[in-house]
Each structure stands twice: as structure tokens, then as C-alpha cells.
PDB file of N, CA and C in Angstrom:
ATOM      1  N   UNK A   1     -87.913  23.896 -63.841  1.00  0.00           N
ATOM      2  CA  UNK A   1     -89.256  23.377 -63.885  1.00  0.00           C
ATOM      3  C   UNK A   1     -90.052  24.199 -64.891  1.00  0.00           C
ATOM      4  N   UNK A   2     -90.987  23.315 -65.599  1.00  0.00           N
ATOM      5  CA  UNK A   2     -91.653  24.093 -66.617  1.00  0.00           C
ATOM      6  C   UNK A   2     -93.161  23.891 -66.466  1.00  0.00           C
ATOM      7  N   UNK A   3     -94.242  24.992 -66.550  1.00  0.00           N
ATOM      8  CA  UNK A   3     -95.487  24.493 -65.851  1.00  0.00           C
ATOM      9  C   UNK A   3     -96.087  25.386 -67.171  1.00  0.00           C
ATOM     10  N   UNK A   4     -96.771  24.484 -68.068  1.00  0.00           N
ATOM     11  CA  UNK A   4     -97.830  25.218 -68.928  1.00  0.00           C
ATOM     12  C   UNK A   4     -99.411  24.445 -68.303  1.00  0.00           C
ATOM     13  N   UNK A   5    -100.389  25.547 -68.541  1.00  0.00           N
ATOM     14  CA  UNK A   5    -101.888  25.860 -67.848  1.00  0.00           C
ATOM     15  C   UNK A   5    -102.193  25.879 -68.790  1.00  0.00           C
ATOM     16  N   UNK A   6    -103.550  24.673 -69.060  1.00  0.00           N
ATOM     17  CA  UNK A   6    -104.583  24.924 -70.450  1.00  0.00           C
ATOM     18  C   UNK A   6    -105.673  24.644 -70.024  1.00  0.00           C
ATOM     19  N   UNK A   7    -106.406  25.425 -70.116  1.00  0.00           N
ATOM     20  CA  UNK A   7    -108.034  25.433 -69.706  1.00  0.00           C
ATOM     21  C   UNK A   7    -109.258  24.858 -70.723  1.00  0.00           C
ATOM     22  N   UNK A   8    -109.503  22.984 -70.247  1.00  0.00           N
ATOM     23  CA  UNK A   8    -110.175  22.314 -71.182  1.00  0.00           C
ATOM     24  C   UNK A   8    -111.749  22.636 -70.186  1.00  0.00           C
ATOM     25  N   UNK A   9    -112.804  23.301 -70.491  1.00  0.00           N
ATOM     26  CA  UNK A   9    -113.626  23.658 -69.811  1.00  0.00           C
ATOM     27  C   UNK A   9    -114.466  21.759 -69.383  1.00  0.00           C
ATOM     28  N   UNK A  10    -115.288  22.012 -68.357  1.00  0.00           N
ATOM     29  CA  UNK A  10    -114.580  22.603 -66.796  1.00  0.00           C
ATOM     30  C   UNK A  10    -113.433  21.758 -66.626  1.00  0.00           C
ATOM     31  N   UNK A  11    -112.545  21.403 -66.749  1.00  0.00           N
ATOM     32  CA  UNK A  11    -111.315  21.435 -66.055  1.00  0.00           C
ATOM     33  C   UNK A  11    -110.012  21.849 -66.445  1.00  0.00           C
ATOM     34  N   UNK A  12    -108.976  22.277 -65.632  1.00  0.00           N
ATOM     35  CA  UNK A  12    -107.790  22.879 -65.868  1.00  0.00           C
ATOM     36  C   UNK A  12    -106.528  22.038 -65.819  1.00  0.00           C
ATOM     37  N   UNK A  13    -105.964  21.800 -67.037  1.00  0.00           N
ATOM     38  CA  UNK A  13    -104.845  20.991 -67.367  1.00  0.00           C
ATOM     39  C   UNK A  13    -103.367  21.574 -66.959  1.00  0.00           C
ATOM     40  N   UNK A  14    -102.823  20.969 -65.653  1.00  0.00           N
ATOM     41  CA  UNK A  14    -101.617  21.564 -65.720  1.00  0.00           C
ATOM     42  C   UNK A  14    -100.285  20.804 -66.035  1.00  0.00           C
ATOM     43  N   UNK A  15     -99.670  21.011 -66.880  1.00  0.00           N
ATOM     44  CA  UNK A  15     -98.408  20.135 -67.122  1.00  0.00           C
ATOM     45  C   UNK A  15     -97.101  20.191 -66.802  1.00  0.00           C
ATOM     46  N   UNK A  16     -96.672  19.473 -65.801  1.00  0.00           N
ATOM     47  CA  UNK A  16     -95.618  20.615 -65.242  1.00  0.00           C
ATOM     48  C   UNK A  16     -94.332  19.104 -65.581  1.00  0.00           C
ATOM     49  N   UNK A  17     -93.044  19.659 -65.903  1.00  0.00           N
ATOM     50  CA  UNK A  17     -92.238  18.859 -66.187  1.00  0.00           C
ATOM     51  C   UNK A  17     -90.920  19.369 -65.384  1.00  0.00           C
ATOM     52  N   UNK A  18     -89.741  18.391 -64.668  1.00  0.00           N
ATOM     53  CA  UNK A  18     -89.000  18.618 -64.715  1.00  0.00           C
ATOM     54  C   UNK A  18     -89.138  18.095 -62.864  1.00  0.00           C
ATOM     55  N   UNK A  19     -87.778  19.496 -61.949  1.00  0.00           N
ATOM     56  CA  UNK A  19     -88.531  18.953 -60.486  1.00  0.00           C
ATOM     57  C   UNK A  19     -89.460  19.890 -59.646  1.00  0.00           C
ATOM     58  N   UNK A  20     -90.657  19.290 -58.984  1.00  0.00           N
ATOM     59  CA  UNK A  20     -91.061  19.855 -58.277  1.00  0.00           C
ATOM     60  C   UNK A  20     -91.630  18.890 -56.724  1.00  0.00           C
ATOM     61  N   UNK A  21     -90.656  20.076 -55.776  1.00  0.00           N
ATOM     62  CA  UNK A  21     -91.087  20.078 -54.143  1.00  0.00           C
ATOM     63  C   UNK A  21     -90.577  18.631 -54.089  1.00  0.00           C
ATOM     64  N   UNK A  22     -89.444  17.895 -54.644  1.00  0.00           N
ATOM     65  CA  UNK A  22     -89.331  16.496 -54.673  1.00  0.00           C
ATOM     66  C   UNK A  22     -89.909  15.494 -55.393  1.00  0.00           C
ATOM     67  N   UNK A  23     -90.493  16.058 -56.552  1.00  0.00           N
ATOM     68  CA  UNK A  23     -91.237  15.312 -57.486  1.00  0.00           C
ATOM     69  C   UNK A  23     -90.653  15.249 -58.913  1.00  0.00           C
ATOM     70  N   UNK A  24     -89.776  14.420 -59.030  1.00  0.00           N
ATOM     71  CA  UNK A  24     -89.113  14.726 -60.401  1.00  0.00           C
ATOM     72  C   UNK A  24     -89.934  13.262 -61.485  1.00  0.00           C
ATOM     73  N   UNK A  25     -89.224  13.425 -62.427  1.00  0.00           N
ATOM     74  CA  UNK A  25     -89.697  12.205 -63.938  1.00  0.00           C
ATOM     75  C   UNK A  25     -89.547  11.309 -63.035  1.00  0.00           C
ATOM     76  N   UNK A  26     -88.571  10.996 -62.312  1.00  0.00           N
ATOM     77  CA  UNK A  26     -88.041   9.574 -62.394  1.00  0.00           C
ATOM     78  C   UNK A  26     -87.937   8.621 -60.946  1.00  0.00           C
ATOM     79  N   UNK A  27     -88.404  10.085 -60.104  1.00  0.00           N
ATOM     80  CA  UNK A  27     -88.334   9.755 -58.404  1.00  0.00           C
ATOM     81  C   UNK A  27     -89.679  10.479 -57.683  1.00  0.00           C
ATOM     82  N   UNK A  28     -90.414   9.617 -56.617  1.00  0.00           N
ATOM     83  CA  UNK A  28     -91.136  10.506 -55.873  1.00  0.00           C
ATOM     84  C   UNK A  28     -90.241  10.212 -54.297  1.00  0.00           C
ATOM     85  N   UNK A  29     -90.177  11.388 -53.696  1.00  0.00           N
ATOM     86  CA  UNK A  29     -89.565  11.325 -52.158  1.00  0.00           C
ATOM     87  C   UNK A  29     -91.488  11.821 -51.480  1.00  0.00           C
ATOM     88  N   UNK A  30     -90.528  11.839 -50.414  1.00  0.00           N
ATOM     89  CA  UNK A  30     -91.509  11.697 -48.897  1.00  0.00           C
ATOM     90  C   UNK A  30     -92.403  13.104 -49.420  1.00  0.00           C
ATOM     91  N   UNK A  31     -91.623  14.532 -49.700  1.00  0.00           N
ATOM     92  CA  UNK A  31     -91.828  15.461 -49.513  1.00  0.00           C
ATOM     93  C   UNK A  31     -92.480  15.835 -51.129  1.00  0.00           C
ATOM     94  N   UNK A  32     -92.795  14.987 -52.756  1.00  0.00           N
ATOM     95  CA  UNK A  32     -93.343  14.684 -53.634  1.00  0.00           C
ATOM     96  C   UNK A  32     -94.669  14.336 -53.087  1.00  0.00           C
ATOM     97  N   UNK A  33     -94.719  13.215 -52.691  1.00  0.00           N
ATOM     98  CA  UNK A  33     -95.872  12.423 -52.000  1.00  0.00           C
ATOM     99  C   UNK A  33     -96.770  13.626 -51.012  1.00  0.00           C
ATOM    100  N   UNK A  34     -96.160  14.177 -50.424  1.00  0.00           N
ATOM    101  CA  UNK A  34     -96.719  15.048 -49.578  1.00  0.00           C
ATOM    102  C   UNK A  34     -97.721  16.740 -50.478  1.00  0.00           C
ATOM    103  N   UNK A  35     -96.956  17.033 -50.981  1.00  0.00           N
ATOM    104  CA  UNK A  35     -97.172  17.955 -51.753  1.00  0.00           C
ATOM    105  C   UNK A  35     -98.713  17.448 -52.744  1.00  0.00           C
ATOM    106  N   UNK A  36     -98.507  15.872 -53.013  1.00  0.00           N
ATOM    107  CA  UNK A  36     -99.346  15.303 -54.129  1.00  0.00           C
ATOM    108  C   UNK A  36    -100.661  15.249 -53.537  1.00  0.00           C
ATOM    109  N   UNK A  37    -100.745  15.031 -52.201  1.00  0.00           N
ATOM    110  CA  UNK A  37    -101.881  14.847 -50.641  1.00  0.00           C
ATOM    111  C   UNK A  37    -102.163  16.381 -50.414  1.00  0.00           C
ATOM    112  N   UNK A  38    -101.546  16.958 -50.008  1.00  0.00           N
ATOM    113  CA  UNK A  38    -102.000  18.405 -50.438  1.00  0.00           C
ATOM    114  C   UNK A  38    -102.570  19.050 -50.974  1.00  0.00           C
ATOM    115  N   UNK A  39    -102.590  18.504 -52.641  1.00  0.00           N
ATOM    116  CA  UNK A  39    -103.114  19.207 -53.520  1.00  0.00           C
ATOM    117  C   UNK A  39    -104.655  18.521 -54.084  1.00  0.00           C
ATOM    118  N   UNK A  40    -104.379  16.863 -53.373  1.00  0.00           N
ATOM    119  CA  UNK A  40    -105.922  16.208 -53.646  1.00  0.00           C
ATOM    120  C   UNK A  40    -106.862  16.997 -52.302  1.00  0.00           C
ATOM    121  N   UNK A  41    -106.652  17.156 -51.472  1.00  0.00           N
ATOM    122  CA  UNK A  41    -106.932  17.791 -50.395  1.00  0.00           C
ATOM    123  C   UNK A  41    -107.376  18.915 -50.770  1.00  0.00           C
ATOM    124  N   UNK A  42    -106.425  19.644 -50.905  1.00  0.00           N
ATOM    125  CA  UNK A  42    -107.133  21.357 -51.437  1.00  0.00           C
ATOM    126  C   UNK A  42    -108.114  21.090 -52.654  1.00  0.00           C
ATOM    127  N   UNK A  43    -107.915  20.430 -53.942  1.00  0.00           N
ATOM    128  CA  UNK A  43    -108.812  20.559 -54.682  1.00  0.00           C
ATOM    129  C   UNK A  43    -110.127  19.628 -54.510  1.00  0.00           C
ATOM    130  N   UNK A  44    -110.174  18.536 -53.676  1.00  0.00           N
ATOM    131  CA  UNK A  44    -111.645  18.158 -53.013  1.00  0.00           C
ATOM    132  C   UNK A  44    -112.241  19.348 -51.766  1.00  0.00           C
ATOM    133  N   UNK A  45    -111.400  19.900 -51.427  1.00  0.00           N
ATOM    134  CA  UNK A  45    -112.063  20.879 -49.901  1.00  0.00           C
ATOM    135  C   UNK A  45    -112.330  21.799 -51.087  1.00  0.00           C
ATOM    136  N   UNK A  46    -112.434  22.325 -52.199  1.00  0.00           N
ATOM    137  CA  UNK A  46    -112.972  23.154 -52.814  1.00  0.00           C
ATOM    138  C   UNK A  46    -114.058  22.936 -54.119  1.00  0.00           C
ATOM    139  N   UNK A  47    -114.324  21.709 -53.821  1.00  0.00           N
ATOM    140  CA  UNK A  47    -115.448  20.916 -54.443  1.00  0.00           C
ATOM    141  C   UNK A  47    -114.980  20.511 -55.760  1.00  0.00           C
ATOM    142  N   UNK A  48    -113.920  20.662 -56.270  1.00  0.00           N
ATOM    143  CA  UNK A  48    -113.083  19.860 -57.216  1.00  0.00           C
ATOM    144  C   UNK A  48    -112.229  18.395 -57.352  1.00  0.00           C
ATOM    145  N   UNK A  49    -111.504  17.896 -57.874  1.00  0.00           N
ATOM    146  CA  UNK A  49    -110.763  16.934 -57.523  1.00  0.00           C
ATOM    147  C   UNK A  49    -109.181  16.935 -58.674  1.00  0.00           C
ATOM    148  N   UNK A  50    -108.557  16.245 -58.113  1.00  0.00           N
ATOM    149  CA  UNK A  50    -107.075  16.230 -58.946  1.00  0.00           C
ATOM    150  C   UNK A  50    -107.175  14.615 -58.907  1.00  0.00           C
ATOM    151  N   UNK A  51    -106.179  15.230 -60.400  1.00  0.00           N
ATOM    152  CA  UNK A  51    -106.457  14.028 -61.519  1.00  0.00           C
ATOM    153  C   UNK A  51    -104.458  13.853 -61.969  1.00  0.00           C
ATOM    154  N   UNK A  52    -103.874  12.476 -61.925  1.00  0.00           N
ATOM    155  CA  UNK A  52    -102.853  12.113 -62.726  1.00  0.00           C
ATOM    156  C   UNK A  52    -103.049  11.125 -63.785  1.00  0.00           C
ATOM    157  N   UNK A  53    -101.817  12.294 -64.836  1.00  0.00           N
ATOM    158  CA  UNK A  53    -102.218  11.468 -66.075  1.00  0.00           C
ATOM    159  C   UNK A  53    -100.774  11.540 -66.739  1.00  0.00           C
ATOM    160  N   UNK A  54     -99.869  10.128 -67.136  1.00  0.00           N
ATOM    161  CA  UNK A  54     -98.862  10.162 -67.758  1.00  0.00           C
ATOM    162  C   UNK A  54     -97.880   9.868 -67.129  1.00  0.00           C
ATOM    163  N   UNK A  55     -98.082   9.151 -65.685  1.00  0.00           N
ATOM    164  CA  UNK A  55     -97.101   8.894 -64.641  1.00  0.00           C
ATOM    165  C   UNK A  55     -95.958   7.830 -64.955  1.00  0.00           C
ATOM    166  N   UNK A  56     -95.312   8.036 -64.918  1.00  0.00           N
ATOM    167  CA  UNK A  56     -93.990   7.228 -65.371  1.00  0.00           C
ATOM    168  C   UNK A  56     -93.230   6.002 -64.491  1.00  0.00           C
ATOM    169  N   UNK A  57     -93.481   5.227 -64.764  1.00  0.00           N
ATOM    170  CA  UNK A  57     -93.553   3.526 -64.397  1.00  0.00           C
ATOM    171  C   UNK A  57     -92.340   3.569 -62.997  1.00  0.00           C
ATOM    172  N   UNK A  58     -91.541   4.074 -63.083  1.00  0.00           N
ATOM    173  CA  UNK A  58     -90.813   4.514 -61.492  1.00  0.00           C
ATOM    174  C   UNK A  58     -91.815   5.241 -60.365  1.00  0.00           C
ATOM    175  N   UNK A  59     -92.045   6.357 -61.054  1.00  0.00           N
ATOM    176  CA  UNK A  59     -93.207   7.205 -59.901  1.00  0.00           C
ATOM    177  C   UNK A  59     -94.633   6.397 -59.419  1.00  0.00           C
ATOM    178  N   UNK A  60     -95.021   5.947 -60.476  1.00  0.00           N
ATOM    179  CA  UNK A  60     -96.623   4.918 -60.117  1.00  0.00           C
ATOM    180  C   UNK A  60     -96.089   3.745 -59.523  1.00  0.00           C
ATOM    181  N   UNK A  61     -94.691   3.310 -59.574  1.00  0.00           N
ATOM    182  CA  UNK A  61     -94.707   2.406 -58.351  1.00  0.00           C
ATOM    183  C   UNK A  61     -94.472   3.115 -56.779  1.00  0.00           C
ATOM    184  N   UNK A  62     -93.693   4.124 -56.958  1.00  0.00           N
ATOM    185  CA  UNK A  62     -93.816   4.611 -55.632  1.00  0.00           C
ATOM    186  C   UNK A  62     -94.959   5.105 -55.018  1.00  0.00           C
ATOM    187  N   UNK A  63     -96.191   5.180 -55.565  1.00  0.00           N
ATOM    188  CA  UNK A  63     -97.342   5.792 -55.718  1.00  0.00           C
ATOM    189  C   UNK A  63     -98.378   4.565 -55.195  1.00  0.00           C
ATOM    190  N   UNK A  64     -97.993   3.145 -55.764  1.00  0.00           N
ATOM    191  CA  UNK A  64     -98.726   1.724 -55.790  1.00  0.00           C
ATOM    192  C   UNK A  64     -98.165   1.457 -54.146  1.00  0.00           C
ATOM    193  N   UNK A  65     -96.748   1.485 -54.039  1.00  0.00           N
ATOM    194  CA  UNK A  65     -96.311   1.248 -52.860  1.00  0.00           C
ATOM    195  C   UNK A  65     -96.474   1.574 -51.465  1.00  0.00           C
ATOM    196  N   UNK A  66     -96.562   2.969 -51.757  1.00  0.00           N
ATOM    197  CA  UNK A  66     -96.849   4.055 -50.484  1.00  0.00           C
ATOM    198  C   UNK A  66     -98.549   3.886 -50.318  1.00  0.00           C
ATOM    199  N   UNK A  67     -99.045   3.188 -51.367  1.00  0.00           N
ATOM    200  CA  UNK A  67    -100.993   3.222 -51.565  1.00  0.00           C
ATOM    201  C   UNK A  67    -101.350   4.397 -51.761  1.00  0.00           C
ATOM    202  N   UNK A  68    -101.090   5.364 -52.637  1.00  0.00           N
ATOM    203  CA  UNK A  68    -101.378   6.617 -53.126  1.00  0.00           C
ATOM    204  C   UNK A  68    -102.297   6.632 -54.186  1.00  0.00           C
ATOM    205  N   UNK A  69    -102.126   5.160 -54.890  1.00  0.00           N
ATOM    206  CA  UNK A  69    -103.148   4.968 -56.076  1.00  0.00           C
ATOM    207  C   UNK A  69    -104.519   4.129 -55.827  1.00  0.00           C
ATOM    208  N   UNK A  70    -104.625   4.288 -54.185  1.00  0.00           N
ATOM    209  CA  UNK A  70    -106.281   4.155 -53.597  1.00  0.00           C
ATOM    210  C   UNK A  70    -106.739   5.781 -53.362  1.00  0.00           C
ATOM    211  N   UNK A  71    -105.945   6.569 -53.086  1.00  0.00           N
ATOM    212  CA  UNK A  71    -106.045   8.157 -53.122  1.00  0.00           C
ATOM    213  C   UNK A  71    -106.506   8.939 -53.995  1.00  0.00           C
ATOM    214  N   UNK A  72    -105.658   8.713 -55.008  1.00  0.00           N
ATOM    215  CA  UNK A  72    -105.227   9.253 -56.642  1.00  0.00           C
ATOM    216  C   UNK A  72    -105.915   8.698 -57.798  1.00  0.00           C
ATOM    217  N   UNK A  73    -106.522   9.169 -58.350  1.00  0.00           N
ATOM    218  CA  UNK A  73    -107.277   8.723 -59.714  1.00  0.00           C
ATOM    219  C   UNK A  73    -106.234   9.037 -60.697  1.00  0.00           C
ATOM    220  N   UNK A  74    -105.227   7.822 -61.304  1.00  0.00           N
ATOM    221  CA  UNK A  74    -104.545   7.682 -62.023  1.00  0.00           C
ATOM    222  C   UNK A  74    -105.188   7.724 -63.894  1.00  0.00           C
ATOM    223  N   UNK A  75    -104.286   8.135 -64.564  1.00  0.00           N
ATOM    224  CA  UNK A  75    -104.866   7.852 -65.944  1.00  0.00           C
ATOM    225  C   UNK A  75    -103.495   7.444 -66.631  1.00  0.00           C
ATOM    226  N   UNK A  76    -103.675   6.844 -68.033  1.00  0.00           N
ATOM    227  CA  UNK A  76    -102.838   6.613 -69.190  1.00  0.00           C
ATOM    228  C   UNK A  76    -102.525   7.815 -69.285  1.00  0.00           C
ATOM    229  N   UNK A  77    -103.116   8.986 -70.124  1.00  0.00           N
ATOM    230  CA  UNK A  77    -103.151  10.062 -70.614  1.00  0.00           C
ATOM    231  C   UNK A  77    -104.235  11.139 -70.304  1.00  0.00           C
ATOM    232  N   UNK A  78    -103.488  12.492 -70.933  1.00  0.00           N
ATOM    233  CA  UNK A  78    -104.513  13.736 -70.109  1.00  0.00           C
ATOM    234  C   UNK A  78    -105.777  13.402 -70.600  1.00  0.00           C
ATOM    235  N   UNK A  79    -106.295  12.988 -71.687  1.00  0.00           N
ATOM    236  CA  UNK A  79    -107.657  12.917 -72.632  1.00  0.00           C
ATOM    237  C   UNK A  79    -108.485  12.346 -71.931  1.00  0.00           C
ATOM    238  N   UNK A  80    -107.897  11.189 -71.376  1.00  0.00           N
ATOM    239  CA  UNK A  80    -108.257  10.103 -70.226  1.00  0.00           C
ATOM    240  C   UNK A  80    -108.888  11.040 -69.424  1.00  0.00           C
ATOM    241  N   UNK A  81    -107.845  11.782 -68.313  1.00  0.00           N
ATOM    242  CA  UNK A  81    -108.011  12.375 -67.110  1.00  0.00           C
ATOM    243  C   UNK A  81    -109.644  13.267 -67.456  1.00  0.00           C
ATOM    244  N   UNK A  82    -109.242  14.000 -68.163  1.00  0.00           N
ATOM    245  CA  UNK A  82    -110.104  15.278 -68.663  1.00  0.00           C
ATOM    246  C   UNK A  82    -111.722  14.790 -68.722  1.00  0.00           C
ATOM    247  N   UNK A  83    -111.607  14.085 -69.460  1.00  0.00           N
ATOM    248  CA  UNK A  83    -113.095  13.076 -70.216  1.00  0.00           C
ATOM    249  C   UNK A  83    -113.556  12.450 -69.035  1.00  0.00           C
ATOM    250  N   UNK A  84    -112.911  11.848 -67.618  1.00  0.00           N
ATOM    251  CA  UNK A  84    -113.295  11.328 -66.362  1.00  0.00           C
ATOM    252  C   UNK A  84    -114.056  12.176 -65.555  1.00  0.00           C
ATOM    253  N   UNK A  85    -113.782  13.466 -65.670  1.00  0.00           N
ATOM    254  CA  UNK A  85    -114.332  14.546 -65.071  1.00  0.00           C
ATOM    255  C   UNK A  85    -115.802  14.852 -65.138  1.00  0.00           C
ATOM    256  N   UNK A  86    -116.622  14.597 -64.468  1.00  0.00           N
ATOM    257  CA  UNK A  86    -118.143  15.586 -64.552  1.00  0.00           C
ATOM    258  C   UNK A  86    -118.699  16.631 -65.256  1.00  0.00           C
ATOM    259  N   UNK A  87    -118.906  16.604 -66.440  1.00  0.00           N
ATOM    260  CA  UNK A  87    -119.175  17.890 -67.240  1.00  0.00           C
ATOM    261  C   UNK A  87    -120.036  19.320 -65.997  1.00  0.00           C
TER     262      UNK A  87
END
């Protein structure tokens, strides 16, 4: 797994590729999904929010399916994500 951090003020871009906690390119499992609820969770309970951007047409259906993308503020791309954000 590869995770580069870039700090577009105010928000923090993380790009992480490869697998994580069950979250790979090409598959989300139970325990992906979970991790993904987690982390919208922690970053709204801390007056922030999480943002996907670049999701890959296998994962955003498992995402459409499970209804994760009434949860999840999806984007095309990070520029997208970033620019959505509240200065």
C-alpha cells in the first residue's frame, strides 16, 4: 500500500493506492465499507468531512449498491473533491 499526504489548504489530500483494510482498486468487502463509515464518522465528529475522488467503476458500484453514495460525497477527480470544500 502506498499513501502520499498533500496539504491543499484547508483541506488534506490523501492518496492511497493499492490494498487497504479490504479496500483494494478493484473490490470493496464488508470490512472496506466499514473502515470508509469510520472515517466519514471521525472526520464529521471533528467538524470536518471526507471526500471520494477517482473511484473506479467496480468500487462505486459497490458503494451505489450497499447506498454508500447517499453517505459519501463522491467526485470525478481530486480538483473536484478539493474545490467542494468550504474555504
Amino acid at each position: 500500500m502506498d499513501i502520499v499526504v498533500e496539504q491543499r489548504a484547508p483541506t488534506t489530500v490523501v492518496r492511497i493506492t493499492g490494498s487497504v483494510d479490504g479496500l483494494t482498486v478493484s473490490y470493496t468487502s464488508s470490512a472496506g465499507l466499514r473502515a470508509l463509515l469510520a472515517t466519514v464518522k471521525q472526520a464529521r465528529s471533528a467538524g470536518g468531512d471526507f471526500r471520494l475522488a477517482g473511484v473506479l467503476p467496480p468500487v462505486h458500484k459497490v458503494l451505489e449498491m450497499s447506498g454508500f453514495t447517499t453517505i459519501l460525497k463522491l467526485y470525478t477527480d481530486v480538483d473536484g473533491a478539493v474545490a467542494s470544500y468550504p474555504a
